[in-house]
PDB file of N, CA and C in Angstrom:
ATOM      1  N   UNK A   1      -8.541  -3.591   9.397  1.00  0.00           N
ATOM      2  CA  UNK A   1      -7.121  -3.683   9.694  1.00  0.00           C
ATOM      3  C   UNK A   1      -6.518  -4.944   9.069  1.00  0.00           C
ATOM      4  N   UNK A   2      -7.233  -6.198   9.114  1.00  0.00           N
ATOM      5  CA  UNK A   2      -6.914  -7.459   8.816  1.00  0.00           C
ATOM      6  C   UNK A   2      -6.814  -7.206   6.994  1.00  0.00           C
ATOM      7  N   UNK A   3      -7.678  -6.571   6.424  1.00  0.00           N
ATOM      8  CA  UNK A   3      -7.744  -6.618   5.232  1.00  0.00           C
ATOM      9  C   UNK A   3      -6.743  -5.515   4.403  1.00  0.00           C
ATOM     10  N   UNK A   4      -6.001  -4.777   5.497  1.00  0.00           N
ATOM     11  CA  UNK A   4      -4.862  -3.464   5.002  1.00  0.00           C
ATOM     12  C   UNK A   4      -3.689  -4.373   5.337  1.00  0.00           C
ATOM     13  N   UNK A   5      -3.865  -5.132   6.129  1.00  0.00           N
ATOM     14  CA  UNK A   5      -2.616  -5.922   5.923  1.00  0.00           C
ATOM     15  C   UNK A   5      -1.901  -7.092   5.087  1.00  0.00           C
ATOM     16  N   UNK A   6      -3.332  -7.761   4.552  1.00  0.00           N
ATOM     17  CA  UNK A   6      -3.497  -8.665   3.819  1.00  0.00           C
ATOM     18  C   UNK A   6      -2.953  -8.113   2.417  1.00  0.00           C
ATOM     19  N   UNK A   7      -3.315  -6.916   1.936  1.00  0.00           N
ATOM     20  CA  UNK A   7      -3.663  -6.415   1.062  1.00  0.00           C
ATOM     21  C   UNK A   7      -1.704  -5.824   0.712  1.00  0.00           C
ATOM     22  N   UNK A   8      -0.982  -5.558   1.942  1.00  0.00           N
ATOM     23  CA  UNK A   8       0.454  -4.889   1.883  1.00  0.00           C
ATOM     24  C   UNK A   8       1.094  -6.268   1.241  1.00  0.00           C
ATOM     25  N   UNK A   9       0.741  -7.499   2.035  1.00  0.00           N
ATOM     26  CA  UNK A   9       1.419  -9.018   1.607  1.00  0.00           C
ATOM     27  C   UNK A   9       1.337  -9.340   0.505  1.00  0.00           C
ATOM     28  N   UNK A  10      -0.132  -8.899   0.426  1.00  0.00           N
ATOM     29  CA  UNK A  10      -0.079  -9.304  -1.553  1.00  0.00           C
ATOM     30  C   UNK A  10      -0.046  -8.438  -2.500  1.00  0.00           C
ATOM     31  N   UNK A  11       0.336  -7.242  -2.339  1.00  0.00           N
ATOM     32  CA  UNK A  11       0.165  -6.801  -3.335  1.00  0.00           C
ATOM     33  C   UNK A  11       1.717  -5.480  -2.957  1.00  0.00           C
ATOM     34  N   UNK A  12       2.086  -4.980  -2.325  1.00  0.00           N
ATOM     35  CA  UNK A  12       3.286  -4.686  -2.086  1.00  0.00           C
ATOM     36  C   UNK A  12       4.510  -5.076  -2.525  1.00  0.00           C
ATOM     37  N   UNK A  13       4.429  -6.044  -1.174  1.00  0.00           N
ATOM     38  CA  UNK A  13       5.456  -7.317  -1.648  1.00  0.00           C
ATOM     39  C   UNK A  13       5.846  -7.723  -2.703  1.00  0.00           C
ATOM     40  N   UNK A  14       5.390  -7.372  -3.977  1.00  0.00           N
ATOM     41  CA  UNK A  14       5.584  -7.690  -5.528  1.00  0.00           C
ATOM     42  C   UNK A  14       7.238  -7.026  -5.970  1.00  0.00           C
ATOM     43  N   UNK A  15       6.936  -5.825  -5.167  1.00  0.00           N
ATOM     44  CA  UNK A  15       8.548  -5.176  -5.334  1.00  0.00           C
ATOM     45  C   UNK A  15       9.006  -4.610  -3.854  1.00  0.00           C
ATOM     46  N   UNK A  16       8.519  -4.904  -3.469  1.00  0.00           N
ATOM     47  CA  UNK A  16       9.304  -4.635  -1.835  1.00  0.00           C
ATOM     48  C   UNK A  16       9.071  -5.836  -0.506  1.00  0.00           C
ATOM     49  N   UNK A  17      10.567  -5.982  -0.147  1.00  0.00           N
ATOM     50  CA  UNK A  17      10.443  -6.334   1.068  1.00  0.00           C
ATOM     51  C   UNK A  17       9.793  -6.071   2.501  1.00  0.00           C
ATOM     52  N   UNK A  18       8.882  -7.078   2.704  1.00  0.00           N
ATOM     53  CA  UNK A  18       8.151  -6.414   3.663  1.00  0.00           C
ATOM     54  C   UNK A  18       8.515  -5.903   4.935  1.00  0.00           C
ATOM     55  N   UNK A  19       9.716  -6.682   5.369  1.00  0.00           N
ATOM     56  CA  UNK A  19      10.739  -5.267   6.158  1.00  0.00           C
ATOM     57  C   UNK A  19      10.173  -3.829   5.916  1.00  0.00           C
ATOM     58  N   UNK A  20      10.453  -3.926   4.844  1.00  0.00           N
ATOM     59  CA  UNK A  20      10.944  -2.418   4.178  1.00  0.00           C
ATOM     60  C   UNK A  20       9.560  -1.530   4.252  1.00  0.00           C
ATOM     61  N   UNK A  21       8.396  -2.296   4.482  1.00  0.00           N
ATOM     62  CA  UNK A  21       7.450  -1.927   4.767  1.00  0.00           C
ATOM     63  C   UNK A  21       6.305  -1.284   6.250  1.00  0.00           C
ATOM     64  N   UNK A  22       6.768  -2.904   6.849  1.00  0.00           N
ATOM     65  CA  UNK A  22       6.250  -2.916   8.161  1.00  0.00           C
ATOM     66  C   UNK A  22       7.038  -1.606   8.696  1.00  0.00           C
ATOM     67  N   UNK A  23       8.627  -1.408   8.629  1.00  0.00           N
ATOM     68  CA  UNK A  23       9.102  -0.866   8.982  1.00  0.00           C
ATOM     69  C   UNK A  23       9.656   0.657   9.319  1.00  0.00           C
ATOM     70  N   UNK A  24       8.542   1.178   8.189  1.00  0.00           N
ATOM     71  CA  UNK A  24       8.504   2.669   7.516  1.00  0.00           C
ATOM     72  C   UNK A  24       7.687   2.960   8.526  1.00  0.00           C
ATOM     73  N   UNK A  25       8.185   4.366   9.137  1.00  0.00           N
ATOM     74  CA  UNK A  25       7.325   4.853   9.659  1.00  0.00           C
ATOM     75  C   UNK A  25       6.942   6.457   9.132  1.00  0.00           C
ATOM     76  N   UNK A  26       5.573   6.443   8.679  1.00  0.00           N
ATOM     77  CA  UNK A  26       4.813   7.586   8.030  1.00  0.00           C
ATOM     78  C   UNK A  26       3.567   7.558   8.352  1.00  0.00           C
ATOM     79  N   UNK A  27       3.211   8.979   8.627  1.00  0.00           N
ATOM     80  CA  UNK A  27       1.774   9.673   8.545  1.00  0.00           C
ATOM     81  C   UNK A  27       0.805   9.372   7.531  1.00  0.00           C
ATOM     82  N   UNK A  28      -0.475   9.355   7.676  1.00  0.00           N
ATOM     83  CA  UNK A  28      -1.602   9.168   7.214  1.00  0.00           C
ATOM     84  C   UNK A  28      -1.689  10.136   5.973  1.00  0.00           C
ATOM     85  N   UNK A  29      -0.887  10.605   5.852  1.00  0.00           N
ATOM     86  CA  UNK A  29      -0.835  11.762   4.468  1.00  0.00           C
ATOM     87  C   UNK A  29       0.432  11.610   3.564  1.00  0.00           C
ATOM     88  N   UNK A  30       1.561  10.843   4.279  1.00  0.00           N
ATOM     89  CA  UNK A  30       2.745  10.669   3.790  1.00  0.00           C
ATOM     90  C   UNK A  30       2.130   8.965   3.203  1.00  0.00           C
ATOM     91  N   UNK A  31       1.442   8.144   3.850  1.00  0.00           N
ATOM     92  CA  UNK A  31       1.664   7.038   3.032  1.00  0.00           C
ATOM     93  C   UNK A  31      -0.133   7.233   2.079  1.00  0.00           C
ATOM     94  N   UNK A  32      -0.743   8.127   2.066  1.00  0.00           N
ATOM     95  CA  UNK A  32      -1.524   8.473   1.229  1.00  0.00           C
ATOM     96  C   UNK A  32      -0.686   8.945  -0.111  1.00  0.00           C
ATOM     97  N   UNK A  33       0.283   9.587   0.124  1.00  0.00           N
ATOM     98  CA  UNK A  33       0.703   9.747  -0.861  1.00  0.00           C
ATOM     99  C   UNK A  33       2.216   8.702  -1.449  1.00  0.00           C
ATOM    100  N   UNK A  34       2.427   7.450  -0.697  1.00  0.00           N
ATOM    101  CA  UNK A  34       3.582   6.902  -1.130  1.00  0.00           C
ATOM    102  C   UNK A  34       2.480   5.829  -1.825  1.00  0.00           C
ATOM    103  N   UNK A  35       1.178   5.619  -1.654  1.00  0.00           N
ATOM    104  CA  UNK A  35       0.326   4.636  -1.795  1.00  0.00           C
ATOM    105  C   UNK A  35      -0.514   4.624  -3.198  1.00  0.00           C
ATOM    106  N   UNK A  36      -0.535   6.091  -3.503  1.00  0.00           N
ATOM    107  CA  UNK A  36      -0.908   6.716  -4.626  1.00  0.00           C
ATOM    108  C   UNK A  36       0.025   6.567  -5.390  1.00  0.00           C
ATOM    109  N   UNK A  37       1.454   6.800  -5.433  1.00  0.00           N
ATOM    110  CA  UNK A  37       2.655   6.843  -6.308  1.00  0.00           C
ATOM    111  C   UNK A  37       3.066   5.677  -6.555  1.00  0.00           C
ATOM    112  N   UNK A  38       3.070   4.618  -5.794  1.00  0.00           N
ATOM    113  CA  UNK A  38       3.084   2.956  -5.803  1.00  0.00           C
ATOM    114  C   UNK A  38       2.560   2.735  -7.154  1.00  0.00           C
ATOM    115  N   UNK A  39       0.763   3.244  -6.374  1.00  0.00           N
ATOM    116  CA  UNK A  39      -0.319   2.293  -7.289  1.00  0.00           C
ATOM    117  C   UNK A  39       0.277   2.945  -8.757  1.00  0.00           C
ATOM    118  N   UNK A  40       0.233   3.977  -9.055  1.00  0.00           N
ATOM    119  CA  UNK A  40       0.285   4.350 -10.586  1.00  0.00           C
ATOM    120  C   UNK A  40       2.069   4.147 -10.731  1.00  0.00           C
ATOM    121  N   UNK A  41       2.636   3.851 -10.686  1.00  0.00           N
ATOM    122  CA  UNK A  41       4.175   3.025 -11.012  1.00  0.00           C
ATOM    123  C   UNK A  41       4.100   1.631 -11.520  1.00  0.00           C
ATOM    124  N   UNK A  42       2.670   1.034 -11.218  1.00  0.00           N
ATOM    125  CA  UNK A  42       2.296  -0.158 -11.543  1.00  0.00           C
ATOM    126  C   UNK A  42       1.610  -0.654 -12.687  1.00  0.00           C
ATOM    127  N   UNK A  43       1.337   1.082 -13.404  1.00  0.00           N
ATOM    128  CA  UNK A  43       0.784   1.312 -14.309  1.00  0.00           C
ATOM    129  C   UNK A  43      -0.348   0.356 -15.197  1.00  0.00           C
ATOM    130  N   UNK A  44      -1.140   0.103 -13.667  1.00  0.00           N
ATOM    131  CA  UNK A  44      -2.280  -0.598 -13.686  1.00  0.00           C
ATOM    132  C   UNK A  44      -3.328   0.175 -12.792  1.00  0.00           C
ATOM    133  N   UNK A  45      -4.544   0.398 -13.900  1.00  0.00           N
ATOM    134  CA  UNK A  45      -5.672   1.206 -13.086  1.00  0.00           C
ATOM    135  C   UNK A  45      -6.370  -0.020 -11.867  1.00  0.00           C
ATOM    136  N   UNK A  46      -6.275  -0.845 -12.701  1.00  0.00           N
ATOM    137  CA  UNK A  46      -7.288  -2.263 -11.313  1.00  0.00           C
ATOM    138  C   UNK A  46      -6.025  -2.585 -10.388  1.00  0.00           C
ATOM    139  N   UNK A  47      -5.042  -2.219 -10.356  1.00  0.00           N
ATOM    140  CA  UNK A  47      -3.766  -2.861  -9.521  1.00  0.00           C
ATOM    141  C   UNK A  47      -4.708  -2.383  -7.854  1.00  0.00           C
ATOM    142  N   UNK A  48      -5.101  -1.496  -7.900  1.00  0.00           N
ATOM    143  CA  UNK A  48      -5.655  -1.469  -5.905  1.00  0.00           C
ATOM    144  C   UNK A  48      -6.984  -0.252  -6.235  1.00  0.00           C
ATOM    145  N   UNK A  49      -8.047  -0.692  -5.638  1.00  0.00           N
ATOM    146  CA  UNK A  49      -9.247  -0.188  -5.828  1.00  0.00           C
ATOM    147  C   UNK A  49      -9.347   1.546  -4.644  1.00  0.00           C
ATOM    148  N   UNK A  50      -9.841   2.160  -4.606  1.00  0.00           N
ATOM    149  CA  UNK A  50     -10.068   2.991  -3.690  1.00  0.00           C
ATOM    150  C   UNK A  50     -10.235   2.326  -2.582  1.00  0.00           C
ATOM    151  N   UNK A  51     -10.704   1.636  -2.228  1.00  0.00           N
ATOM    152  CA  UNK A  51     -11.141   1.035  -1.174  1.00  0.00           C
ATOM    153  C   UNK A  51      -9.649   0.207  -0.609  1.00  0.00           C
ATOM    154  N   UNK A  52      -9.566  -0.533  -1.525  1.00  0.00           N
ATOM    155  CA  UNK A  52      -7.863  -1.623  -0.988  1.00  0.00           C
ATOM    156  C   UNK A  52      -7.038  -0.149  -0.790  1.00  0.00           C
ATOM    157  N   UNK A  53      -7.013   0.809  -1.522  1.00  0.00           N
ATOM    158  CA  UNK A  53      -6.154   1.784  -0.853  1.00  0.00           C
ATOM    159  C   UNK A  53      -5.977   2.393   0.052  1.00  0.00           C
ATOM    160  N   UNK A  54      -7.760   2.767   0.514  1.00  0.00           N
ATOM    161  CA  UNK A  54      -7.951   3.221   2.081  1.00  0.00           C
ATOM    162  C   UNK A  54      -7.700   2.253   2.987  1.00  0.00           C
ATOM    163  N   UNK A  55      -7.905   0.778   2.693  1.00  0.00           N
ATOM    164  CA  UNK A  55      -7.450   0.077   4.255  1.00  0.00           C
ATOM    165  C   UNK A  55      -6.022  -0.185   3.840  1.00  0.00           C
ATOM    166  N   UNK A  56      -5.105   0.101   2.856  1.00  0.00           N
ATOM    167  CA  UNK A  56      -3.643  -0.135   2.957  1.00  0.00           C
ATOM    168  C   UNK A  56      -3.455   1.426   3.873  1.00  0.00           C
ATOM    169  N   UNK A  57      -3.738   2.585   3.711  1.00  0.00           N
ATOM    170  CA  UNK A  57      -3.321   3.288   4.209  1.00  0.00           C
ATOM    171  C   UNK A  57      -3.812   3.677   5.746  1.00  0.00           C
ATOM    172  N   UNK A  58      -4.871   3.052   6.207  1.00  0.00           N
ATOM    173  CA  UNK A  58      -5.397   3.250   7.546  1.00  0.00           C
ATOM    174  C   UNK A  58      -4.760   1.738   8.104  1.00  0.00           C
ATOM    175  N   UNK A  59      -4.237   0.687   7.467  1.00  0.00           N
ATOM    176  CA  UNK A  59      -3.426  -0.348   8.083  1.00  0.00           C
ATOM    177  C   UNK A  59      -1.698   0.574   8.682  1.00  0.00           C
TER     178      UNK A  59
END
């Protein structure tokens, strides 16, 4: 949990307010998929590992 949150601060936050974050409220399938569309908008394959993605999305 500590490390899905860590992980929204630094690496989110690059283009969003974390308001805008904490504050969303979505399902385990809705931010699977806002988390997926993020990462590749960033159009960086190392930008978040499988792993940083599963604890951003189970955070």
């Amino acid at each position: 949990m500590i490390l899905g949150k860590t992980l929204v601060s630094r690496k989110c936050s690059i283009c969003h307010n974390l308001d805008r974050i904490f504050g969303a409220s979505k399902n385990s399938q809705e931010w699977t998929s806002t988390v997926g569309r993020m990462a590749a908008t960033m159009d960086d394959p190392d930008f978040l590992s499988e792993q940083e993605k599963e604890a951003i999305i189970a955070f």
